[in-house]
Protein backbone atom coordinates (compact mmCIF):
# COMPACT_ATOMS: atom_id res chain seq x y z
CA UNK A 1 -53.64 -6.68 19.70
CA UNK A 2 -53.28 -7.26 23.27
CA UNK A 3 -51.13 -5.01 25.61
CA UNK A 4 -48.45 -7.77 25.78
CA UNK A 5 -48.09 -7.70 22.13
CA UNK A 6 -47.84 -4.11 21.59
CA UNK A 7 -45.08 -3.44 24.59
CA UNK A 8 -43.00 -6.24 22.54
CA UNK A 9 -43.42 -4.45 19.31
CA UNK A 10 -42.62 -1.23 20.94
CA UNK A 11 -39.11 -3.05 22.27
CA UNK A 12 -38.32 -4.46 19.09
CA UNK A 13 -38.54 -0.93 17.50
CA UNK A 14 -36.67 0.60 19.67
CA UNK A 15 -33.85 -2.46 19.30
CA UNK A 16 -34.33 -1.76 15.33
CA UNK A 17 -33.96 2.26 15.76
CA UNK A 18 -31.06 2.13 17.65
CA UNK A 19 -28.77 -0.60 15.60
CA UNK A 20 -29.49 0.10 12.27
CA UNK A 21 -28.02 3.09 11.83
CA UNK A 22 -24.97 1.63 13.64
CA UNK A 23 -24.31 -1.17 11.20
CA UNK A 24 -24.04 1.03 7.75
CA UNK A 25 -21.34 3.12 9.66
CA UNK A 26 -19.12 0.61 10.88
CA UNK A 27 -19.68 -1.97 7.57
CA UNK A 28 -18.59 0.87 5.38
CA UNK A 29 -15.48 2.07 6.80
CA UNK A 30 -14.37 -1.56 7.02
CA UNK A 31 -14.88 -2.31 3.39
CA UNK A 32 -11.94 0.04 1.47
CA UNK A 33 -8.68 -1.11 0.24
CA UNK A 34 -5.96 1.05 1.65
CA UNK A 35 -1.74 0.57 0.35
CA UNK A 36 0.93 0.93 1.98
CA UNK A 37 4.72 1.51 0.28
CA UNK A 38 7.89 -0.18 1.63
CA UNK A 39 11.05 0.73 -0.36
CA UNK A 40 13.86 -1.63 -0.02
CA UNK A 41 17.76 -1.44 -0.80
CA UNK A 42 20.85 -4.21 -1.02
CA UNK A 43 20.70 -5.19 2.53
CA UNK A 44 17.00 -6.40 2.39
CA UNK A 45 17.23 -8.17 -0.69
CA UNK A 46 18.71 -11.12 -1.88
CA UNK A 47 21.90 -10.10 -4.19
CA UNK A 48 23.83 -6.77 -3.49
CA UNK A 49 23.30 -5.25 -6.96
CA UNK A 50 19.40 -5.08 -6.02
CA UNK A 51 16.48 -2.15 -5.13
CA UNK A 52 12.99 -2.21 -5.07
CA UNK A 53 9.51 -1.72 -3.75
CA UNK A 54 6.66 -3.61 -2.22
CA UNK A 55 2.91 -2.66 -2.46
CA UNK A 56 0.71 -4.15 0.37
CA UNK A 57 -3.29 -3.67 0.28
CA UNK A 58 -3.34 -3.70 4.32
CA UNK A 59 -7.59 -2.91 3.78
CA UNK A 60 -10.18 -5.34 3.92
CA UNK A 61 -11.30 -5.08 -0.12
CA UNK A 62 -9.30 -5.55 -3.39
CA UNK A 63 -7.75 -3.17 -4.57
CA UNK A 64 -8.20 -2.80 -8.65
CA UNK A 65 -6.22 -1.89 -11.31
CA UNK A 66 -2.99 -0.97 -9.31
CA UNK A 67 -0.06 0.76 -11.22
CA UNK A 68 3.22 1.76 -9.73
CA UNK A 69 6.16 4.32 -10.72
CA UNK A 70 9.42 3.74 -9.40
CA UNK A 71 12.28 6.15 -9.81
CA UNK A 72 15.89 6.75 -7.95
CA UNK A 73 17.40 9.93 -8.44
CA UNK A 74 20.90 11.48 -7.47
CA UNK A 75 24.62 10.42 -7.32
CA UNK A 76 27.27 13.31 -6.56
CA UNK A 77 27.03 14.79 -10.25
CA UNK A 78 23.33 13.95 -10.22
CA UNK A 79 23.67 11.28 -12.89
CA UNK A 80 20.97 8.92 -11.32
CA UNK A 81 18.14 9.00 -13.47
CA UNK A 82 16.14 5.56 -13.10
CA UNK A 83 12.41 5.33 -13.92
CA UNK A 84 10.42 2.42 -14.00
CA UNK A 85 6.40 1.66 -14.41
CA UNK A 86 4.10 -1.03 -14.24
CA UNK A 87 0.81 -2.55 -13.94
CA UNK A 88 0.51 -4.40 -10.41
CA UNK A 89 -3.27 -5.89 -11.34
CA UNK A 90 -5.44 -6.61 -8.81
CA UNK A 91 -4.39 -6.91 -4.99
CA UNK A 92 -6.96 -8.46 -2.60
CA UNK A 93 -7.40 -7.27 0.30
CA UNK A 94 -6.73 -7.80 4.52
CA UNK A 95 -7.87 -11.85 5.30
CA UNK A 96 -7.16 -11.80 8.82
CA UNK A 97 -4.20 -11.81 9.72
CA UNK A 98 -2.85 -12.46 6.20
CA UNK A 99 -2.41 -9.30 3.54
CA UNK A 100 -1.63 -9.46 0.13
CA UNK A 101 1.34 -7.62 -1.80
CA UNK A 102 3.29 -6.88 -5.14
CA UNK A 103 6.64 -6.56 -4.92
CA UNK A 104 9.53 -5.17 -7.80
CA UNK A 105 13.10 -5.77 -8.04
CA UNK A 106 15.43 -3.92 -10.13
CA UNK A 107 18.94 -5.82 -10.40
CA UNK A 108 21.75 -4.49 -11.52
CA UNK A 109 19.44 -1.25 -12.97
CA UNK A 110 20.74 1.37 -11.05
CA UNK A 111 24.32 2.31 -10.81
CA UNK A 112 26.25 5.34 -9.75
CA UNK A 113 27.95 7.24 -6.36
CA UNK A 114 26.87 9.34 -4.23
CA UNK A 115 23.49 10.33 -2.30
CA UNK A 116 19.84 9.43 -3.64
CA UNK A 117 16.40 9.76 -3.22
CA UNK A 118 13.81 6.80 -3.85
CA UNK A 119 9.92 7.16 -4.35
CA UNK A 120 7.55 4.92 -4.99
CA UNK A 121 3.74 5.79 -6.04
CA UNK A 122 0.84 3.46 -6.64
CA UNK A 123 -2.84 4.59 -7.60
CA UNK A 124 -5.48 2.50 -7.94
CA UNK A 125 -8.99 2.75 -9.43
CA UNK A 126 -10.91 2.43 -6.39
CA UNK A 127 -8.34 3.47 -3.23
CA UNK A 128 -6.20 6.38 -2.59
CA UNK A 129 -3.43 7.43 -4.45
CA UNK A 130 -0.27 6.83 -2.03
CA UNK A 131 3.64 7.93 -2.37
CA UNK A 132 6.83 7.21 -0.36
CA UNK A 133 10.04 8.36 -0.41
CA UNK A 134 13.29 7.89 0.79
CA UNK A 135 16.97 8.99 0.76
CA UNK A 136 20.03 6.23 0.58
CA UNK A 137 23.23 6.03 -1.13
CA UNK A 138 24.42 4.48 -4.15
CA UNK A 139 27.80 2.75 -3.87
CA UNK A 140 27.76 1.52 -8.15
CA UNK A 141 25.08 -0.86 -7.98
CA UNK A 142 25.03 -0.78 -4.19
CA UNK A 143 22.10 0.46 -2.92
CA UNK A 144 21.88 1.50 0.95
CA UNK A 145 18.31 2.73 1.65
CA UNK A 146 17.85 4.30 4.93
CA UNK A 147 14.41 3.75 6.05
CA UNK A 148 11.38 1.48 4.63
């Protein structure tokens, strides 16, 4: 091999040594679905007699097997006692600009007065488990939610 040859080798080594261990780092913290939780009341929804929740895979991979557990709880004499669950399915993941969600609506499902507290939890076989919670006020099927 002549010394021409063996300088090029040598650079293209080098190149090799240096960005391959570059590429498995950034590649794999790219490629996990991650949710997100936004809880919404009366005001956001169409209908006044409405609450619910929207899942959002906001990661660049689908997101399997997603279930969700919905519950408001309160009211002055704590009489609130509302539990959903479900099965979301699959939610693909982050296409540019565009993400992909699952949204529930509970109408005319929770009634009652006074102060309440909202949470919403999805798990999902292959991301993190996530929660959110919020406080509001139920005005009989009214539901003022403050926050997201």
């Amino acid at each position: 091999m002549g010394d021409k040859m063996k300088r090029r080798m040598l650079k293209l080594l080098i190149c090799l040594l240096i960005i391959l261990p570059i590429l498995p780092v950034n590649l794999s913290a790219d490629q996990t679905p991650q949710l997100e939780i936004a809880i919404l009341g009366s005001l956001r929804l169409l209908g006044t007699d409405r609450v619910g929740g929207i899942i959002v895979n906001v990661g660049n991979t689908t997101a399997y097997d997603v279930y969700y557990n919905f519950t408001v709880k309160g009211g002055f004499d704590n009489s609130i006692d509302f539990m959903r669950q479900g099965y979301a399915g699959d939610i693909p993941g982050r296409e540019g600009d565009k993400t992909h969600s699952f949204g529930v609506v509970f109408p005319r499902q929770v009634y009652g007065f006074g102060p309440i507290v909202i949470t919403m939890a999805a798990t999902s076989s292959n991301a993190e488990d996530i929660t959110h919670t919020v406080q509001g006020f139920q005005m009989g099927y009214f539901t003022l939610v403050f926050g997201r």
